[in-house]
C-alpha atoms as a PDB file:
ATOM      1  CA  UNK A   1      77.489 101.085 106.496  1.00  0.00           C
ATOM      2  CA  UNK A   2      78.142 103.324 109.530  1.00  0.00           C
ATOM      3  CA  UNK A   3      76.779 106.326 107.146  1.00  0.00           C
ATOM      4  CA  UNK A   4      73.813 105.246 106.339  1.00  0.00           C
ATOM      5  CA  UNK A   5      72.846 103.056 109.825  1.00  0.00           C
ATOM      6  CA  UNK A   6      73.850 105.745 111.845  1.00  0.00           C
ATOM      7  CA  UNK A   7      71.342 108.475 111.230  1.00  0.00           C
ATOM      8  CA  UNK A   8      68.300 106.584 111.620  1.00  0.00           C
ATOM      9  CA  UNK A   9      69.436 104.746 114.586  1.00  0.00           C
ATOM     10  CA  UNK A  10      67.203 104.769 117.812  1.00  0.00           C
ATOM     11  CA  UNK A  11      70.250 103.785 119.557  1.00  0.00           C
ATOM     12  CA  UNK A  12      73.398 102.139 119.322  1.00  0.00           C
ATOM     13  CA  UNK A  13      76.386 100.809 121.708  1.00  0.00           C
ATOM     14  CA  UNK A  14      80.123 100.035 121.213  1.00  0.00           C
ATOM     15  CA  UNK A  15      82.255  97.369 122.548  1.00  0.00           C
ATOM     16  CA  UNK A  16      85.107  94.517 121.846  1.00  0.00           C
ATOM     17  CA  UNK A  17      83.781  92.110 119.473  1.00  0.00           C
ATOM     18  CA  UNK A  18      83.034  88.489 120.952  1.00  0.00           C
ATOM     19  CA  UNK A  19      82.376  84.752 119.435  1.00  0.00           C
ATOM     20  CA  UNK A  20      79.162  82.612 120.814  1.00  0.00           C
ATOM     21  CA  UNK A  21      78.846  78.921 120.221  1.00  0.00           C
ATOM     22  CA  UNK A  22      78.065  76.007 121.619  1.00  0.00           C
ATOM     23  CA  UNK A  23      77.009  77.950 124.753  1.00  0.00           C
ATOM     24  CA  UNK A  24      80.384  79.583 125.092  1.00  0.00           C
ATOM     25  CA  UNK A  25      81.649  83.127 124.548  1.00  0.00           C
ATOM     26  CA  UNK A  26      84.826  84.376 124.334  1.00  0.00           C
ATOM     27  CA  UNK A  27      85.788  87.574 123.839  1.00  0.00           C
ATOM     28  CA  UNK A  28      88.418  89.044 121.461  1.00  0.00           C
ATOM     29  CA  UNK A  29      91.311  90.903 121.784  1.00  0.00           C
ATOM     30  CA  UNK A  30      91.428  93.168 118.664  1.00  0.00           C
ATOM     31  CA  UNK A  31      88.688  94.997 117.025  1.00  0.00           C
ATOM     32  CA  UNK A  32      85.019  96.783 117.686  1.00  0.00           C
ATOM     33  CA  UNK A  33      81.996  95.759 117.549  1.00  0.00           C
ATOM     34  CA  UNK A  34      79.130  98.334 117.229  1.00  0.00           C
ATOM     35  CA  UNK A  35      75.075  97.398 117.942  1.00  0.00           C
ATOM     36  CA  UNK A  36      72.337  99.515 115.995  1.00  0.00           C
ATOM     37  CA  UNK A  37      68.739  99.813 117.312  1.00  0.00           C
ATOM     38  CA  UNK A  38      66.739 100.717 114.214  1.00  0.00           C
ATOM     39  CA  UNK A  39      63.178 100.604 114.315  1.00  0.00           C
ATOM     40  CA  UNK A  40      62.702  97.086 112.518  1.00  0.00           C
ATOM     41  CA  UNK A  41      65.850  95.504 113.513  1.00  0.00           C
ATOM     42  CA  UNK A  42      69.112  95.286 115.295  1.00  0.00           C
ATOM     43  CA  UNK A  43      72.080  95.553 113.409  1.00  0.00           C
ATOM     44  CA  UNK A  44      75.554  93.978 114.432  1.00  0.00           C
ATOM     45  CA  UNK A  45      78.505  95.616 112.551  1.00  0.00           C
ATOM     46  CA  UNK A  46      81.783  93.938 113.947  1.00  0.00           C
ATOM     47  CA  UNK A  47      85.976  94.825 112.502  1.00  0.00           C
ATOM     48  CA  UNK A  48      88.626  92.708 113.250  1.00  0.00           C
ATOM     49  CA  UNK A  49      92.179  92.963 111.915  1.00  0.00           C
ATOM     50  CA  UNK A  50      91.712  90.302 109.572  1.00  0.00           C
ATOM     51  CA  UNK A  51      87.634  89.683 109.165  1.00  0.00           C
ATOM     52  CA  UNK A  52      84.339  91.315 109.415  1.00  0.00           C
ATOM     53  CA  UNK A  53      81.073  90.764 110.951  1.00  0.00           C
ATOM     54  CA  UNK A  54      77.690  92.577 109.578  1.00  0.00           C
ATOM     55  CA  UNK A  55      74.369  90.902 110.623  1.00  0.00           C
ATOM     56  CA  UNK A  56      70.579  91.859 110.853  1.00  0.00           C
ATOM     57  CA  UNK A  57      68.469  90.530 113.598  1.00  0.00           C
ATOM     58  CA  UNK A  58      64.890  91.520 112.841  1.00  0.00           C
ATOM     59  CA  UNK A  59      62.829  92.759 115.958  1.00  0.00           C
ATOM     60  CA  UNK A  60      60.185  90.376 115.236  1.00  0.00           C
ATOM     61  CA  UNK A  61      62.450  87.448 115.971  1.00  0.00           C
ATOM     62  CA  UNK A  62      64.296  88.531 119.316  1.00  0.00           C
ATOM     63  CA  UNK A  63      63.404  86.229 121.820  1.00  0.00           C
ATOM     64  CA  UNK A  64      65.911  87.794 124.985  1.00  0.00           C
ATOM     65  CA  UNK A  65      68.317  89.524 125.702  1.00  0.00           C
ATOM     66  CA  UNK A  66      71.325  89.634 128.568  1.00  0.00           C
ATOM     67  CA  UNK A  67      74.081  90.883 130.261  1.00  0.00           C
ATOM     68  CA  UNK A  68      76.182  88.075 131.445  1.00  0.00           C
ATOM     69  CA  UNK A  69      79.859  87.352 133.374  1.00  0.00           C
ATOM     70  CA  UNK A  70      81.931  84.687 132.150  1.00  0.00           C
ATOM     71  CA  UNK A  71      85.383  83.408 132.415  1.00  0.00           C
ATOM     72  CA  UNK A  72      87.496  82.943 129.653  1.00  0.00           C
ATOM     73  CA  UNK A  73      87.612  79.272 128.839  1.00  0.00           C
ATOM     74  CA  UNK A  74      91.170  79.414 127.730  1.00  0.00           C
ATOM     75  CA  UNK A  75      92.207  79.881 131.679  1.00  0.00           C
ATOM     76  CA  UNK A  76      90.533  76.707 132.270  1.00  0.00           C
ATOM     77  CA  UNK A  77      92.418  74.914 129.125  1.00  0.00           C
ATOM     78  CA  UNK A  78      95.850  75.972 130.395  1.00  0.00           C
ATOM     79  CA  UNK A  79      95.455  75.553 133.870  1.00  0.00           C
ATOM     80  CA  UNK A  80      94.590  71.544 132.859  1.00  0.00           C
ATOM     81  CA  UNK A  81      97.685  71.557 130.536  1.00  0.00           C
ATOM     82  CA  UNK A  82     100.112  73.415 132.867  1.00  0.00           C
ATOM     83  CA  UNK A  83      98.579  71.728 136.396  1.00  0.00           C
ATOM     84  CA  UNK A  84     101.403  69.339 136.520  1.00  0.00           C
ATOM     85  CA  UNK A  85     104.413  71.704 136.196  1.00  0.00           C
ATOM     86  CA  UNK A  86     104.766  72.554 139.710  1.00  0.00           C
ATOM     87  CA  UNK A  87     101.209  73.396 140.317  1.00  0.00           C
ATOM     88  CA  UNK A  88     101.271  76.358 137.453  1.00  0.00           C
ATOM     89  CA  UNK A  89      98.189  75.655 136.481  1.00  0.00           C
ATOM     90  CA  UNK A  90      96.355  76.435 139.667  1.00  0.00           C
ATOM     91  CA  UNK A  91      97.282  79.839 138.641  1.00  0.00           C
ATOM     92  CA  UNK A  92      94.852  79.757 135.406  1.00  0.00           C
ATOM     93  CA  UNK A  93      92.315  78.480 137.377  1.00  0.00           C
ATOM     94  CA  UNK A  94      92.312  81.674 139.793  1.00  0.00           C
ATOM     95  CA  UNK A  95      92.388  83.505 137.014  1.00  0.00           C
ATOM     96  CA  UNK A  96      89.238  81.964 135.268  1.00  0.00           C
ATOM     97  CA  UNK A  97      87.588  82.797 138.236  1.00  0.00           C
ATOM     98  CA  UNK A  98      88.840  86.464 138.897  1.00  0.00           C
ATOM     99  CA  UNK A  99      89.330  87.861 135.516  1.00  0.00           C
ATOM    100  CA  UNK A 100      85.976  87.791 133.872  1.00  0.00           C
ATOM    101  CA  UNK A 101      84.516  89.384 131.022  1.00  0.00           C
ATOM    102  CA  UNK A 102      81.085  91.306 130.450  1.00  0.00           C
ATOM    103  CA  UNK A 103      79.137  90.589 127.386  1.00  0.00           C
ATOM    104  CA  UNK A 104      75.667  92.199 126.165  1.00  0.00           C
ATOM    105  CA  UNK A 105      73.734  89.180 123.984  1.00  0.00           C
ATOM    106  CA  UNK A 106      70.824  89.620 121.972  1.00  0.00           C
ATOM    107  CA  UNK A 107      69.352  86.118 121.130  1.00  0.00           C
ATOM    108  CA  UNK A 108      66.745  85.042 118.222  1.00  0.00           C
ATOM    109  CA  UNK A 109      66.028  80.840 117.465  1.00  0.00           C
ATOM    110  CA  UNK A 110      68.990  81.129 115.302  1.00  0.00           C
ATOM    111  CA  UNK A 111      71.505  83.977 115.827  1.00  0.00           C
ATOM    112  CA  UNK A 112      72.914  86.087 118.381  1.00  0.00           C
ATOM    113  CA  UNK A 113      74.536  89.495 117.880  1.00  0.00           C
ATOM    114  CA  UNK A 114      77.310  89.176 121.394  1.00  0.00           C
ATOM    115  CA  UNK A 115      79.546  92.455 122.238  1.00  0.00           C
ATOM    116  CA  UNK A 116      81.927  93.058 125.305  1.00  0.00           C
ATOM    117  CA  UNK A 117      81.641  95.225 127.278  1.00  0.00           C
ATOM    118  CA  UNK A 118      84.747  97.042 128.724  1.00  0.00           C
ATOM    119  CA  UNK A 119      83.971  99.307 132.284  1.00  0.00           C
ATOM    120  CA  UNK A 120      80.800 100.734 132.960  1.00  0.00           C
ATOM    121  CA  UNK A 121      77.892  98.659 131.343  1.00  0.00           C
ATOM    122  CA  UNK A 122      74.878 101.364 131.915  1.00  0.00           C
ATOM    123  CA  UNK A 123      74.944 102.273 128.052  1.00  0.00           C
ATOM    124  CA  UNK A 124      74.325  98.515 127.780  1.00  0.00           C
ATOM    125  CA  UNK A 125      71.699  98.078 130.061  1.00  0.00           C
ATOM    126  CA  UNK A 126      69.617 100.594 128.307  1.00  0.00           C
ATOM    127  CA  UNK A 127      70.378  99.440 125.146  1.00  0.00           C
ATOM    128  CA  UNK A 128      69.190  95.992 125.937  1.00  0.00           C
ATOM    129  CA  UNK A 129      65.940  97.789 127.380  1.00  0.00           C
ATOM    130  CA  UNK A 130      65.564  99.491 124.407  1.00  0.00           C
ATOM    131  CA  UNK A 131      65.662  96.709 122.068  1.00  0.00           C
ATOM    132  CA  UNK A 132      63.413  94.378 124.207  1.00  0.00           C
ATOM    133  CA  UNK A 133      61.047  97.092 124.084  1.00  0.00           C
ATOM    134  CA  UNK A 134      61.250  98.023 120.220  1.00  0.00           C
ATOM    135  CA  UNK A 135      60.955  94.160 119.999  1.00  0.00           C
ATOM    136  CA  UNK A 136      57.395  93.980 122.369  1.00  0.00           C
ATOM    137  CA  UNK A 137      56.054  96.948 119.914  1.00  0.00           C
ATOM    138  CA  UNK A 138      56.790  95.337 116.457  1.00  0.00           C
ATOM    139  CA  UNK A 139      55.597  91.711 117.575  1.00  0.00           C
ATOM    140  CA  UNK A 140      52.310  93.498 118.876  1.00  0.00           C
ATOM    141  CA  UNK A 141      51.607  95.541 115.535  1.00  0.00           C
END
């Protein structure tokens, strides 16, 4: 896919792949996830060790997009579980709250193509102007 997507790209970004649903994201520790601006749609192409990802959001149907900070749920889990062995779980909880993650979402009525970001997010931020403004041109021809 990279082959052919690639050259006929307007732009594209890179980052750790990442799971929405049910108004949660959480990020993943293996993988990459790679974004394609072409001129009709955006295209999600996401490896993990063990699965694969490769989704089309057409231009037409983007409705926003955002960069967003968010704690990893899984702190809040353990810090419940472990809050009554010596006060452990307090620990989780600062955690949550220090250690978050960056994520660049694209969002249509029903999908969203989700990518961390790791460091400096100013590739992102363009990106997501980019495709907000691809999207304003196709919905207007």
């Amino acid at each position: 896919m990279n082959g052919l997507v690639a050259p006929e790209a307007l732009a594209s970004v890179q980052g750790k792949p990442a799971s929405a649903a049910l108004g949660t994201v959480v990020p993943s520790m293996f993988g990459r996830t790679t974004l394609y601006l072409l001129k009709d749609r955006v295209v999600e192409n996401t490896k993990r060790i063990v699965a694969g990802r490769d989704s089309e959001l057409l231009l037409s149907e983007v409705d926003s997009a955002e960069i967003t900070f968010k704690g990893n749920p899984l702190w809040i889990v353990l810090g419940f579980v472990t809050i009554a062995l010596y006060g452990l779980g307090i620990i989780f909880f600062i955690i949550y709250f220090f250690a978050k993650h960056k994520f660049l979402i694209i969002h249509s009525k029903s999908n969203a193509q989700v990518v961390c970001i790791k460091g400096d997010d100013s590739n992102h931020r363009e990106f997501m102007k980019a495709v907000l403004g691809t999207a304003v041109q196709v919905k207007k021809s």
